[in-house]
N, C-alpha and C. Protein backbone atom coordinates (compact mmCIF):
# COMPACT_ATOMS: atom_id res chain seq x y z
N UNK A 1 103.84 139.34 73.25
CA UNK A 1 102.47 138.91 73.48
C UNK A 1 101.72 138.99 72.16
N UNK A 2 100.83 138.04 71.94
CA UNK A 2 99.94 138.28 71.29
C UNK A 2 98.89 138.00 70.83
N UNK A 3 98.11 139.43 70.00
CA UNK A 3 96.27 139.78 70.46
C UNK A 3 96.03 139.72 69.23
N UNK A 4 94.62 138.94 69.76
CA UNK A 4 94.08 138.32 68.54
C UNK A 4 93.14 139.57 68.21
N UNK A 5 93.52 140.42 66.97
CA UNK A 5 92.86 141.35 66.35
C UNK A 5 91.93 140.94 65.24
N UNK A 6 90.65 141.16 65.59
CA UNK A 6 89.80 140.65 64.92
C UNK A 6 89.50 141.34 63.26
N UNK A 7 90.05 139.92 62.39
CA UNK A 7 90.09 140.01 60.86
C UNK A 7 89.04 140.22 59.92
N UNK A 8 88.99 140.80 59.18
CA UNK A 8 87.63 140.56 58.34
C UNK A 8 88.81 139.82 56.99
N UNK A 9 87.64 138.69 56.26
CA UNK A 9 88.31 137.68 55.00
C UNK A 9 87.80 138.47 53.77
N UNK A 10 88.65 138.41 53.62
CA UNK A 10 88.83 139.03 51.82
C UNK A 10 88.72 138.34 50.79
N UNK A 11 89.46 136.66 50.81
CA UNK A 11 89.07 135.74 49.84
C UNK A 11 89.55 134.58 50.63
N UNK A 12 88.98 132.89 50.26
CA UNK A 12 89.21 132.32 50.53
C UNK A 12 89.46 131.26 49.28
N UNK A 13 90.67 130.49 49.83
CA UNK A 13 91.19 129.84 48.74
C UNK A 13 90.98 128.24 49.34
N UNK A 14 90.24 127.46 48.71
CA UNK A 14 89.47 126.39 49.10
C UNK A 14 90.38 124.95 48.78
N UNK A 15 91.39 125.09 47.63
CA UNK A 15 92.35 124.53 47.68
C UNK A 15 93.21 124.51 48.44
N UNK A 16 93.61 125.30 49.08
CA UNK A 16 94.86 125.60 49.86
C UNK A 16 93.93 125.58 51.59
N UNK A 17 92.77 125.48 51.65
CA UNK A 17 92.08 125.63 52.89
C UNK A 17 93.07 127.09 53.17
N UNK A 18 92.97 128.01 52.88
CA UNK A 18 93.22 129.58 53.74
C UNK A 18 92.11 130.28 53.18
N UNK A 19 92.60 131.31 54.20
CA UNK A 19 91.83 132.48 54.06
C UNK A 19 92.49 133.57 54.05
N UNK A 20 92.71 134.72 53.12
CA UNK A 20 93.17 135.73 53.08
C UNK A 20 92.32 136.82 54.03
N UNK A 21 93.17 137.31 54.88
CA UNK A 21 92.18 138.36 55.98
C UNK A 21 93.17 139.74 55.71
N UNK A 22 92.43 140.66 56.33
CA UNK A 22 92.35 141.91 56.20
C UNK A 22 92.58 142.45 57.69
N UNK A 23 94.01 142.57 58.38
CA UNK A 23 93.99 142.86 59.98
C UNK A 23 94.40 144.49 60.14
N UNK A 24 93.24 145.32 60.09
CA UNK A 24 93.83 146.38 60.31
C UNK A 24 95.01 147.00 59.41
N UNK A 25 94.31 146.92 58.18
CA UNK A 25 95.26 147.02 56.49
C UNK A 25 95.96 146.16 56.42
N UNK A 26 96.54 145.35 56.85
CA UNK A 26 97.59 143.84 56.57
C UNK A 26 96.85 142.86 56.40
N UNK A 27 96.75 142.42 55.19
CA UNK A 27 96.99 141.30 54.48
C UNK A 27 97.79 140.25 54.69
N UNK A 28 96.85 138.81 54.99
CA UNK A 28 97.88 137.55 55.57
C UNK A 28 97.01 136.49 55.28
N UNK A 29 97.68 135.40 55.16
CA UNK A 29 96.73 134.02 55.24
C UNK A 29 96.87 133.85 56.35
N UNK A 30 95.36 132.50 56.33
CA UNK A 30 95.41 132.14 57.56
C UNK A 30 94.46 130.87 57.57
N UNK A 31 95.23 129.67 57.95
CA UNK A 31 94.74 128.37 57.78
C UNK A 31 93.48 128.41 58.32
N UNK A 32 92.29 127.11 57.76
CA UNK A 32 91.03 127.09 58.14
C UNK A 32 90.50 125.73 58.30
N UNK A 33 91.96 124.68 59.04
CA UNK A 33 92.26 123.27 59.45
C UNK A 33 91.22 123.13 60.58
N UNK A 34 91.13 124.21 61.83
CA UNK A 34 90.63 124.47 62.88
C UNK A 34 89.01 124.61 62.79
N UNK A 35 88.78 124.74 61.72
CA UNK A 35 87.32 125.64 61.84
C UNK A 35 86.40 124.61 60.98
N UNK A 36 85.11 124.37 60.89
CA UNK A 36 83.79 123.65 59.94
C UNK A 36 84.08 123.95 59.04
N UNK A 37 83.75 123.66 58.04
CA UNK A 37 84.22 123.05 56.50
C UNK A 37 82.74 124.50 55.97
N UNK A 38 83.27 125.03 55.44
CA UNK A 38 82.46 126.45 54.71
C UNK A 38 81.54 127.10 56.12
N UNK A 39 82.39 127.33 56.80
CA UNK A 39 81.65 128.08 58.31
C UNK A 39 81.70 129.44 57.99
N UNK A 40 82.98 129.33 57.26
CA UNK A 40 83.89 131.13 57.34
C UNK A 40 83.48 131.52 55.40
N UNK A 41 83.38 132.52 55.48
CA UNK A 41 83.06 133.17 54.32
C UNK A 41 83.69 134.83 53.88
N UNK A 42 83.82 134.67 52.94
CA UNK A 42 84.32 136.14 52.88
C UNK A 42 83.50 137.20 53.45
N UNK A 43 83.72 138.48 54.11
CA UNK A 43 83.21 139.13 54.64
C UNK A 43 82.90 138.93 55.88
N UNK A 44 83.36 137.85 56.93
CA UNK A 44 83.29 137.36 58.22
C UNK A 44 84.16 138.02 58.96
N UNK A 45 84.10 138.42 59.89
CA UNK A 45 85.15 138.69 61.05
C UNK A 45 85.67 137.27 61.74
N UNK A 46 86.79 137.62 61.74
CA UNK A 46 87.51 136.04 62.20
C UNK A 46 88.34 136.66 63.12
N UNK A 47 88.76 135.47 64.55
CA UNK A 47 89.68 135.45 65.27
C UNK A 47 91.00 135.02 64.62
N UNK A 48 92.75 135.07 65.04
CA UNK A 48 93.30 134.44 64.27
C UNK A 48 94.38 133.99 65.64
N UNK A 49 94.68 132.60 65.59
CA UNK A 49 95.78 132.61 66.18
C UNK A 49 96.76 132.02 65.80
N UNK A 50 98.08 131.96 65.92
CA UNK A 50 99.48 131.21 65.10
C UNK A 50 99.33 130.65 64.01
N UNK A 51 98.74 131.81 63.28
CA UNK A 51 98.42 131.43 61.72
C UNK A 51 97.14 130.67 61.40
N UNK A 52 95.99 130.24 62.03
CA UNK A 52 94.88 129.85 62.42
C UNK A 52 94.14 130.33 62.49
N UNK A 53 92.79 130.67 61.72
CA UNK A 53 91.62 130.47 61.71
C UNK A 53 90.84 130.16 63.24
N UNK A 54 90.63 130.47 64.35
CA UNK A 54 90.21 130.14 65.65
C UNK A 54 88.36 129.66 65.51
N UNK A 55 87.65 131.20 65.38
CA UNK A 55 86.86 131.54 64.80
C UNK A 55 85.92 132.62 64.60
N UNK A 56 84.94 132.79 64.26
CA UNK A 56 84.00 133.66 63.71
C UNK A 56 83.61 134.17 64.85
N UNK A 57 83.60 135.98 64.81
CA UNK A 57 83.60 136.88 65.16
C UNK A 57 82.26 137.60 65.02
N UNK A 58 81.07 138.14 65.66
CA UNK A 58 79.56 138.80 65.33
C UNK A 58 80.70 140.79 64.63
N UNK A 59 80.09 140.57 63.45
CA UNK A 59 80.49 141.84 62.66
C UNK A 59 80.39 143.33 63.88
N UNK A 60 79.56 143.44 64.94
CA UNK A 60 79.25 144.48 65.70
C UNK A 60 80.35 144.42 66.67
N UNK A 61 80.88 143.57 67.22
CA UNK A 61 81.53 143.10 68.65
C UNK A 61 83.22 143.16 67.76
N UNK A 62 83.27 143.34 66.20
CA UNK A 62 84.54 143.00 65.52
C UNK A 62 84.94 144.52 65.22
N UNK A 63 84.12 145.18 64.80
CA UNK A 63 84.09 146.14 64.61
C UNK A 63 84.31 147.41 66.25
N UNK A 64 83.46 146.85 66.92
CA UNK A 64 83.58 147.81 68.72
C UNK A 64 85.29 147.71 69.13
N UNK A 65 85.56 146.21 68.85
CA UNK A 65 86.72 145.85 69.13
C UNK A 65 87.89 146.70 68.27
N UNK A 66 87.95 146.45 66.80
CA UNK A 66 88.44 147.42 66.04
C UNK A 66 88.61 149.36 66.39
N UNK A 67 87.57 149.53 66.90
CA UNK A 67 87.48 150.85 67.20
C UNK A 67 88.50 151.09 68.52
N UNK A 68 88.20 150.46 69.12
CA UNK A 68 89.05 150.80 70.46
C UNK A 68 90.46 150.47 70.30
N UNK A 69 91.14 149.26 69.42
CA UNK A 69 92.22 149.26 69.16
C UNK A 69 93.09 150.45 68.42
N UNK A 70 91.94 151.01 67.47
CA UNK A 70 92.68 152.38 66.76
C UNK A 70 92.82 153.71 68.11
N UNK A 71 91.73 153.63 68.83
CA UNK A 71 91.91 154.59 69.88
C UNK A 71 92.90 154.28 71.21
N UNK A 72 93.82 153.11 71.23
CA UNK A 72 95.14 152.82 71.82
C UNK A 72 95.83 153.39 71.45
N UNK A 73 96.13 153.07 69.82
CA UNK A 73 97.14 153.03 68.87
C UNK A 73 97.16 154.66 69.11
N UNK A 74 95.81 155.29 68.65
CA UNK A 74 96.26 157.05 68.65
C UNK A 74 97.47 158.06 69.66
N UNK A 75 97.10 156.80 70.68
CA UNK A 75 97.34 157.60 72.07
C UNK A 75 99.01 157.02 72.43
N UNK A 76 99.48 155.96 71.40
CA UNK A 76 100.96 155.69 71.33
C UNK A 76 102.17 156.50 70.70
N UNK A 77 102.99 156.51 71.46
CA UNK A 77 103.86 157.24 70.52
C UNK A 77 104.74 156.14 69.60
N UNK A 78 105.21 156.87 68.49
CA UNK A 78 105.81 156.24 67.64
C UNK A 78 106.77 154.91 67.85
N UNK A 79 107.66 155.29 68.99
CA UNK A 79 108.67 154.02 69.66
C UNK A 79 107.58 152.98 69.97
N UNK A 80 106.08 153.90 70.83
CA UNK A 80 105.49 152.71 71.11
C UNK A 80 105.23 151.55 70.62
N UNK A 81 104.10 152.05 69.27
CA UNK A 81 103.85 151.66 68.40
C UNK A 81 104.94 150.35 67.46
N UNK A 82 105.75 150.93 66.97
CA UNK A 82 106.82 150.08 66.34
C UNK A 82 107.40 148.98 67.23
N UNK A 83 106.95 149.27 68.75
CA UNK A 83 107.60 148.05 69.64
C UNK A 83 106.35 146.32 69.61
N UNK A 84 104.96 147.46 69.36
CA UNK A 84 103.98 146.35 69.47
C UNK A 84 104.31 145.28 68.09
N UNK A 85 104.78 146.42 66.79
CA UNK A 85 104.45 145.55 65.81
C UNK A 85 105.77 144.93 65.78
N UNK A 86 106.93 145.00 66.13
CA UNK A 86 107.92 144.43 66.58
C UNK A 86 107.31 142.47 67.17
N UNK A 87 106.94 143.19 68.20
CA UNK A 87 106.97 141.65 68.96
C UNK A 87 105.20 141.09 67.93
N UNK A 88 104.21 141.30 67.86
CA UNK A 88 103.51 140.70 67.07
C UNK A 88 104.57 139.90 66.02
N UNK A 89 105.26 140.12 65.16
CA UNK A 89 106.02 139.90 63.92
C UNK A 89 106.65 138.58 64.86
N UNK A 90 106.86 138.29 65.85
CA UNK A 90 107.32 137.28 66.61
C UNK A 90 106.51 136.24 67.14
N UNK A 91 105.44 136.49 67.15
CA UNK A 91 104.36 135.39 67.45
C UNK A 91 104.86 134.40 66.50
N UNK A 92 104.84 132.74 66.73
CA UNK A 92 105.75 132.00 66.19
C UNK A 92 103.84 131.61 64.89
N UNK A 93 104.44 131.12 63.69
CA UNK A 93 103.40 130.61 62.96
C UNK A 93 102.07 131.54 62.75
N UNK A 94 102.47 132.66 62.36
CA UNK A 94 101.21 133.54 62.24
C UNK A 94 100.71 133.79 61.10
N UNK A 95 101.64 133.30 59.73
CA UNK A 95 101.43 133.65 58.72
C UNK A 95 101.69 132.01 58.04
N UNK A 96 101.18 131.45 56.97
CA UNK A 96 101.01 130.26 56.57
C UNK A 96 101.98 130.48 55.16
């Protein structure tokens, strides 16, 4: 399965239309074919899906969201954990 963990952009590369995001310390591009032409900006919270740009995220609702994902994660044990990032790594086209 997989959850769209809401990104904050780190840089965007305007040639290449991506965006470098920031998911919970991982670093990834992520196309911006999908989205208005200078909508997204560095420092935005972004949705992402199969390597896509979806869209823009309110910084409060990205952040609430963020919080509660680390307070899952706490409460996983290690097998758990390594199984989620297992199948994420399988979402087909997530990385450009």
């Amino acid at each position: 399965m997989c959850l769209s963990i809401p990104s904050k952009v780190v840089e965007i590369d305007k040639e290449q239309n991506v965006a470098v995001v920031d998911t919970m310390g991982v670093t990834r591009k992520a196309g911006l074919d999908l989205v208005e032409e200078g909508s997204v900006k560095v420092g935005d919270y972004v949705l992402i899906h199969i390597g896509f740009v979806m869209n823009k995220i309110d910084e409060e609702d990205a952040l609430e969201s963020l919080k509660v994902y680390n307070e899952i994660l706490a409460k996983l044990d290690d097998e758990e954990r390594e199984r989620l990032v297992l199948e994420d790594d399988n979402c087909e086209n997530r990385t450009l």
